[in-house]
Each structure stands twice: as C-alpha cells, then as structure tokens.
Protein backbone atom coordinates (compact mmCIF):
# COMPACT_ATOMS: atom_id res chain seq x y z
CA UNK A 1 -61.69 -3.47 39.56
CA UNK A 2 -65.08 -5.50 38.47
CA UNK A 3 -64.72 -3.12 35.18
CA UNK A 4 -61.09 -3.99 34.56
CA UNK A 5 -61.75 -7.21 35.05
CA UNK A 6 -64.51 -8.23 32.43
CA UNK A 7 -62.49 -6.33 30.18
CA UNK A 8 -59.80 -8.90 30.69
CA UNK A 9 -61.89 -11.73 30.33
CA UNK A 10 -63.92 -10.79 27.34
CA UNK A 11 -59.87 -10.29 26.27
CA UNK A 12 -58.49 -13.85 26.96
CA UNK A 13 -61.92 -15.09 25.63
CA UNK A 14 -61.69 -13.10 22.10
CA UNK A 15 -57.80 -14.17 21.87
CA UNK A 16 -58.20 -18.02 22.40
CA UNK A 17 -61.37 -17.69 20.21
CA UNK A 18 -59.16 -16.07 17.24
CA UNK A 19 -55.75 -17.99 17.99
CA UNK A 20 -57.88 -21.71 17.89
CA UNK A 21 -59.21 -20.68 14.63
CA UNK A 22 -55.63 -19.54 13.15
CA UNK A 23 -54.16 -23.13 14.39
CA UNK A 24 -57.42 -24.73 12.77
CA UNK A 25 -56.89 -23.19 9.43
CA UNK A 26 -53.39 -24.03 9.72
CA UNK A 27 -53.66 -27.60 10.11
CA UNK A 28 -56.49 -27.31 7.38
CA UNK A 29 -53.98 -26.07 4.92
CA UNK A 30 -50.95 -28.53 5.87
CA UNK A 31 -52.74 -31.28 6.88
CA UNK A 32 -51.96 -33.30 3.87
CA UNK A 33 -48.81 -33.09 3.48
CA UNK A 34 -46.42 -36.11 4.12
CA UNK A 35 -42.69 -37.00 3.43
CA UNK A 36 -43.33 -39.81 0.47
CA UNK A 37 -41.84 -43.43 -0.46
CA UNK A 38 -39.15 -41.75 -3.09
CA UNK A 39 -38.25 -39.05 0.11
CA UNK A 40 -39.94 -36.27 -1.89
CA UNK A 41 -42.62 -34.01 0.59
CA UNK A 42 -46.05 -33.83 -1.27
CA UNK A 43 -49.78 -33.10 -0.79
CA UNK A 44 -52.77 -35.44 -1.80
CA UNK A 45 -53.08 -34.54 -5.06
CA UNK A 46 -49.11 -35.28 -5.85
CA UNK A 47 -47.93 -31.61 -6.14
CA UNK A 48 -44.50 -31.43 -4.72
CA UNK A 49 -44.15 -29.34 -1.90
CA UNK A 50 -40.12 -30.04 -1.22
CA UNK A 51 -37.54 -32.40 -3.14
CA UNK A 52 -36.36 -33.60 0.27
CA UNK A 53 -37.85 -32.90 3.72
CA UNK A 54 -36.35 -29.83 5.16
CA UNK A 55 -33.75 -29.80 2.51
CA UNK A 56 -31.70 -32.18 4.54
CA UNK A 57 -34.08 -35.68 4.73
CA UNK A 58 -33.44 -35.76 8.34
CA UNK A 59 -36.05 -36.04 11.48
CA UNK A 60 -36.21 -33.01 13.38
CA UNK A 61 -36.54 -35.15 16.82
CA UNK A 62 -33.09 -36.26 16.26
CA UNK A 63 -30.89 -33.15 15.35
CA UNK A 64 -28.36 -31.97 18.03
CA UNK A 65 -25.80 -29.06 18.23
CA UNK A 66 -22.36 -29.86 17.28
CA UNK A 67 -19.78 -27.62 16.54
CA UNK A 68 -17.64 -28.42 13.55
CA UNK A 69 -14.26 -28.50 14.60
CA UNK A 70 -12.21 -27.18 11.79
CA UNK A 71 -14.68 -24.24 11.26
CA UNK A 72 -13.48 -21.88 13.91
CA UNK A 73 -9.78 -22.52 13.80
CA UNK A 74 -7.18 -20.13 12.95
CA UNK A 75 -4.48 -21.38 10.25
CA UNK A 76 -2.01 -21.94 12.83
CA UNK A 77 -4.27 -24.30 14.89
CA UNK A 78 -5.63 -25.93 11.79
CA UNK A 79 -1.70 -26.96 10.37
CA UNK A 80 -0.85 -28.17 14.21
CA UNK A 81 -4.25 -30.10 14.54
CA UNK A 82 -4.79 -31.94 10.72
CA UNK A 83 -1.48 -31.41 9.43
CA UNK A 84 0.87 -34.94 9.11
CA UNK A 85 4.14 -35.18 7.36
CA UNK A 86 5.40 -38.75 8.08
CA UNK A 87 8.48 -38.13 6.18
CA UNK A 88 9.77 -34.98 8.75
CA UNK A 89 10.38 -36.56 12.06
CA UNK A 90 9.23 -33.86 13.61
CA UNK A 91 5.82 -33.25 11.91
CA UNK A 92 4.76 -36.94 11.98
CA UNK A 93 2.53 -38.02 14.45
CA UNK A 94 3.32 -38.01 18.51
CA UNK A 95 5.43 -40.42 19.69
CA UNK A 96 3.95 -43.56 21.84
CA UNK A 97 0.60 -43.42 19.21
CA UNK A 98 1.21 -46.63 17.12
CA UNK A 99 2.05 -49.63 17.48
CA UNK A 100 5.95 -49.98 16.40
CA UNK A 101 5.97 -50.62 12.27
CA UNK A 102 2.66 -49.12 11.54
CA UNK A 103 4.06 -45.62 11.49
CA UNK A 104 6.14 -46.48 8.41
CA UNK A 105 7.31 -42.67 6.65
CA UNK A 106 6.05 -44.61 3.23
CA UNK A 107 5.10 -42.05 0.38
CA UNK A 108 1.86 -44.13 -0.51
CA UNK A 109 0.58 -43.11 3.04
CA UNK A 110 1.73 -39.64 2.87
CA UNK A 111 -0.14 -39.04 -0.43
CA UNK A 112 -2.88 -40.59 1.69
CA UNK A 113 -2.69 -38.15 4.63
CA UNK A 114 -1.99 -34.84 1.94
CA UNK A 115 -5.13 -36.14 0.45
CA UNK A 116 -7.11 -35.94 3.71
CA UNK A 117 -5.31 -32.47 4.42
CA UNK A 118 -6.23 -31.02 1.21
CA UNK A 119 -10.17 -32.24 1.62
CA UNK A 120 -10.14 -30.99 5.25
CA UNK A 121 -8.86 -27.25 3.78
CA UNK A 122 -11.58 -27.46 0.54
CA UNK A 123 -14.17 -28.20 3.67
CA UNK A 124 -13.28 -25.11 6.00
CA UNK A 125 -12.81 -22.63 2.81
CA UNK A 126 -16.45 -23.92 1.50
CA UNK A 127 -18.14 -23.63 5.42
CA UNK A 128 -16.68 -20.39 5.40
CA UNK A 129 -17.09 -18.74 1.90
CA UNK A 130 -20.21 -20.72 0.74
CA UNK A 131 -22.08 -22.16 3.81
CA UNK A 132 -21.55 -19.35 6.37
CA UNK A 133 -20.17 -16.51 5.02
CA UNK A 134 -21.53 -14.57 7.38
CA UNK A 135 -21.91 -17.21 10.53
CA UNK A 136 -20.30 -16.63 13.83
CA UNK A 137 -17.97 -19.93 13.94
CA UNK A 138 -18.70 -20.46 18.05
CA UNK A 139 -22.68 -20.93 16.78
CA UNK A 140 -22.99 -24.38 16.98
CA UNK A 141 -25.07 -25.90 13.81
CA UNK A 142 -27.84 -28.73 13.64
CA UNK A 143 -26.94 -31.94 12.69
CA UNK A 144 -27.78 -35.68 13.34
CA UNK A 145 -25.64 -38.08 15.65
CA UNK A 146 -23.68 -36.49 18.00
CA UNK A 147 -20.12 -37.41 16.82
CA UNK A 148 -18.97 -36.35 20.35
CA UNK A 149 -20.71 -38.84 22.51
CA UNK A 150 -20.92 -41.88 20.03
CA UNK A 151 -16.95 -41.60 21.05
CA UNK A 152 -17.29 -41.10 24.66
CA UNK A 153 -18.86 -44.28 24.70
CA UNK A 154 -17.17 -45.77 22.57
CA UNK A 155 -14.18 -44.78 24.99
CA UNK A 156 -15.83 -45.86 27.95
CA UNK A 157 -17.31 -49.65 26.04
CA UNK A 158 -13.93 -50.50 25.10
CA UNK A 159 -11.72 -48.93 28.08
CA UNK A 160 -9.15 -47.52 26.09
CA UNK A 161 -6.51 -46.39 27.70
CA UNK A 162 -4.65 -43.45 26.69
CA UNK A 163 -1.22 -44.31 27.40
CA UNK A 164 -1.02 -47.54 25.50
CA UNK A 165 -0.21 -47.48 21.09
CA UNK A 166 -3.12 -48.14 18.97
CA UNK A 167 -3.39 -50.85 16.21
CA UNK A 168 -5.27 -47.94 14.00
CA UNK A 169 -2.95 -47.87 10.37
CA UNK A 170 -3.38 -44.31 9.72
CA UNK A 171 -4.52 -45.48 5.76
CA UNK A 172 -7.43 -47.28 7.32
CA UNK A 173 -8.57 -44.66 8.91
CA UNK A 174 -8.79 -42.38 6.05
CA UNK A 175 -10.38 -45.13 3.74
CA UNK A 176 -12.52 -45.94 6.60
CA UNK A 177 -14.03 -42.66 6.85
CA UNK A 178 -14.41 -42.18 3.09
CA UNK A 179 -16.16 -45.47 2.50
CA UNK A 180 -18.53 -44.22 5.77
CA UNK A 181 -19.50 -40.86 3.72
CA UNK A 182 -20.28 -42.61 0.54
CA UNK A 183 -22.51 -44.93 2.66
CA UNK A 184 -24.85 -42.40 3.92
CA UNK A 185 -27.82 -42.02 1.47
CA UNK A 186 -30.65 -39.89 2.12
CA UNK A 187 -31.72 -39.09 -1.10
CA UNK A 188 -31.48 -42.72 -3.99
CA UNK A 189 -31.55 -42.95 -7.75
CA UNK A 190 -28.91 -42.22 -10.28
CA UNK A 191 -30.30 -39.18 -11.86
CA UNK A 192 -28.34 -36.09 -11.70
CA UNK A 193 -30.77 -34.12 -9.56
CA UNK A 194 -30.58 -37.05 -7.09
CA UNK A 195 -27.21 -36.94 -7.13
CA UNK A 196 -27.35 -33.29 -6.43
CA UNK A 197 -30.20 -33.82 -4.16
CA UNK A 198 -28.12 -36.43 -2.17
CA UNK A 199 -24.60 -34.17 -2.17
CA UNK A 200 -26.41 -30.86 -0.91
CA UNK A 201 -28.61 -33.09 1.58
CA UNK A 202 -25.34 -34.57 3.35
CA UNK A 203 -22.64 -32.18 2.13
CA UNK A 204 -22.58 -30.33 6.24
CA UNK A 205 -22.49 -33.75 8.08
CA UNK A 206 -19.96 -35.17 6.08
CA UNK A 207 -17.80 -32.30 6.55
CA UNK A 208 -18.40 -33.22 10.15
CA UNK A 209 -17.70 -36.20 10.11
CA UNK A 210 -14.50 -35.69 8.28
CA UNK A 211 -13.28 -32.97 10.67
CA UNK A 212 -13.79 -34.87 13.60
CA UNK A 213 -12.15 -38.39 12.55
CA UNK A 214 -9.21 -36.73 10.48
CA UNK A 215 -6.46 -39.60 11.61
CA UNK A 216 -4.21 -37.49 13.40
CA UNK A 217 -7.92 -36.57 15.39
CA UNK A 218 -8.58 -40.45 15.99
CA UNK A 219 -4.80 -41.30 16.98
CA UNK A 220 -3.74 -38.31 19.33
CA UNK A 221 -7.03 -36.74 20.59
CA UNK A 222 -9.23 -40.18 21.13
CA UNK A 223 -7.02 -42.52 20.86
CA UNK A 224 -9.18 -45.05 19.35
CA UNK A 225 -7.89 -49.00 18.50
CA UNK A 226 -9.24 -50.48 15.54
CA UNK A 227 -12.11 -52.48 17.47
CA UNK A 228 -13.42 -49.23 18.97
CA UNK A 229 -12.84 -47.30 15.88
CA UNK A 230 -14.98 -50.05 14.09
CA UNK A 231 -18.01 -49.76 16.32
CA UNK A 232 -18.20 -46.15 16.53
CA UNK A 233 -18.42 -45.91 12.29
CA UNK A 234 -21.45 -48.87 12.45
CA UNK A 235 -22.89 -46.63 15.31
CA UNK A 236 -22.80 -43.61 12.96
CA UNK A 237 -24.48 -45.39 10.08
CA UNK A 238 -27.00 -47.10 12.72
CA UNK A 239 -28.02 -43.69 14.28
CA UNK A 240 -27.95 -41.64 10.75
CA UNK A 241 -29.85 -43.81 8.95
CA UNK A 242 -32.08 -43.82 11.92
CA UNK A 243 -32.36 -40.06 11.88
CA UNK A 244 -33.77 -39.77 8.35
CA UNK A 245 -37.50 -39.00 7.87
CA UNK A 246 -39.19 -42.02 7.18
CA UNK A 247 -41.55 -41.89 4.09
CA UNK A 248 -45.52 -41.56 5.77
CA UNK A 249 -44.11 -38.46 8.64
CA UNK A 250 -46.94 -36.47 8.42
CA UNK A 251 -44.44 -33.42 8.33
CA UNK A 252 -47.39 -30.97 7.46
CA UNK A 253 -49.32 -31.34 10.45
CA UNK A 254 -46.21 -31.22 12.21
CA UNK A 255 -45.43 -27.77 10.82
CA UNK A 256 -49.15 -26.38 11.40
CA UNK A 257 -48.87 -27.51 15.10
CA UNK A 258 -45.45 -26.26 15.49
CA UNK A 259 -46.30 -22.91 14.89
C-alpha cells in the first residue's frame, strides 16, 4: 500500500507540475490579445488575429440556446404556421385576432405578407443548405437574447389577455421587424468587407428574429398589442447591443484560461 501510494503522489505532483506550466505558456502566448475600438481582435503589435471576435462580435457570457423555429418544420407545418392570404377567407388570419377594420383583404398588405413569406422560405432553405447542411434541426444553436422570454415578460408586464383583438396592423409588424434587423450593428463602416463582415456576423440571429415575430407568429401564437409589441423590439436592441464584445475584452486570456 505505502508503495502504491508514493507512486500516486509523485503522480498528482508530476501532473499539476506539467499541467500549471501548459496553462502558463498558454496565457503567455494569448495574453495580449484584446477585442479592439474598430471590433477587430488583435495582439500588441497590431497583427490581426480575427476580423470580428468569434466571427459573430458577441460576448460569450451572454449567448443562450434557442431553437429557430422555422428550421425543423416540415412544409406542411411551415404553410399552416407563416403562410397568410388575406384575400381567401379561409387562409387569412384566425378570427377574433384584430381589431374589426385592421384586417382589411387590401393587396398592398398582401404583397406585404408574400414578402415576409418569401424571406421566411429564402431563411429555412439557406439554414438548411448553407448553414447546417448537415445539423440535426432539434440541436438548439447559440445566440444572444432569448427571443422566448423577452416575450414571456413582455406577456406577463402588459397582461395581455388572449381572448381579446389586438391593435397590431399586420404591415407594422413586418416593417417593424425589418427596421429592428437593419438596426443591429455589430460590425460599422461602409466598406464592402464591413458590410460583409456585418451580414455574416448577424445573418443567424436575424433569421431568428424573423422566424419568431413573422405576423401571423405575433397575432395568433403571442398575441401581442402594439404597446407590448413595442417594448419587446427596444428590449431586443437593449439586450443585443448589450451582448456585443465591448472593444478592451481581453478575449485572449479568456481563451488561454478557458482551456
């Protein structure tokens, strides 16, 4: 036993001995590196080590999983759930969801809502083909603010009861939204790699956040009025622009001690 035992010491002793050095060297290496003022990751000489922290810009103490909701439904479910034809009785939306006058079967808002059909397909084809071609859709993914229970509260903030018609125009909705995505910057600057920098960086959360306030989503599933509607989008800018790495994160030493 006494022989076993000092071998197991000397062991432990040898391991922590060679394991401190490894996390030494580690931090060494990385220790230098920091997410900068123009949201570039570089060392202390200027070399550029990533064009945007983690590809994405965002905080790692602040990503959640979320499932995207359009990503694992079949055809069927995805017609019956985004679908809206205002101009077929029967494919407009449920009864008892609007206020009387703003479900007018107008062709301006039915261009509108093909519009936000059409984007919502392009989004599922491109998770599915491009993003994860080879992704189990029940997987959840990583991504800031969690859509889910900004509109739980919002839900429980505003007491909105189910069985009463919102004042939500569908149209607003779908500007709304689209005015929301074009407000979320992580990378800035006119250039065409920022552009691309910025498009790649929020292309998966705004496919999100498109799938999961599609009007017919907002009216029928949450059944959000236009006050509650209106916090949750300044929550999502709030929290997202909260969630973005802020230039000086010593992401380096982050890394070497995350190992």
């Amino acid at each position: 036993h006494a022989m076993g035992g000092r071998e197991g010491l000397i062991d432990t002793a040898v391991k922590t001995a060679e394991t401190g050095y490894i996390q030494r060297r580690l931090v060494k290496a990385l220790e230098d590196i920091a997410v900068c003022y123009d949201g570039t990751v570089r060392n202390s000489l200027g070399d550029l080590v990533q064009f945007v922290y983690g590809e994405d810009g965002m905080d790692g103490a602040f990503i959640e999983s979320q499932n995207i909701e359009t990503f694992a439904l079949n055809d069927r479910e995805f017609t019956h759930n985004y679908r809206v034809d205002v101009t077929d009785p029967s494919g407009g939306f449920l009864p008892g969801v609007l206020q009387v006058g703003l479900d007018d079967s107008s062709l301006d808002l039915q261009a509108k809502l093909d519009e936000e059909y059409e984007q919502l397909c392009q989004d599922r084809q491109l998770l599915r083909e491009f993003v994860f071609p080879s992704r189990d859709p029940s997987v959840p993914h990583h991504l800031p603010v969690n859509l889910q229970r900004v509109i739980q509260n919002a839900i429980q903030i505003f007491h909105i009861d189910r069985r009463k018609p919102s004042d939500l125009e569908p149209a607003y909705i779908i500007d709304s939204v689209r005015e929301l995505t074009e407000r979320l910057v992580v990378v800035r600057g006119g250039s065409r790699i920022a552009l691309e920098a910025q498009h790649n960086a929020t292309l998966l959360f705004r496919i999100h956040l498109r799938a999961t306030f599609a009007a017919r989503r907002v009216l029928e599933r949450h059944h959000l009025n236009r006050e509650a509607f209106e916090w949750v989008l300044g929550e999502i800018e709030a929290k997202f622009n909260q969630s973005v790495a802020h230039p000086g994160e010593m992401c380096g030493t982050l890394a070497a001690q995350s190992i």
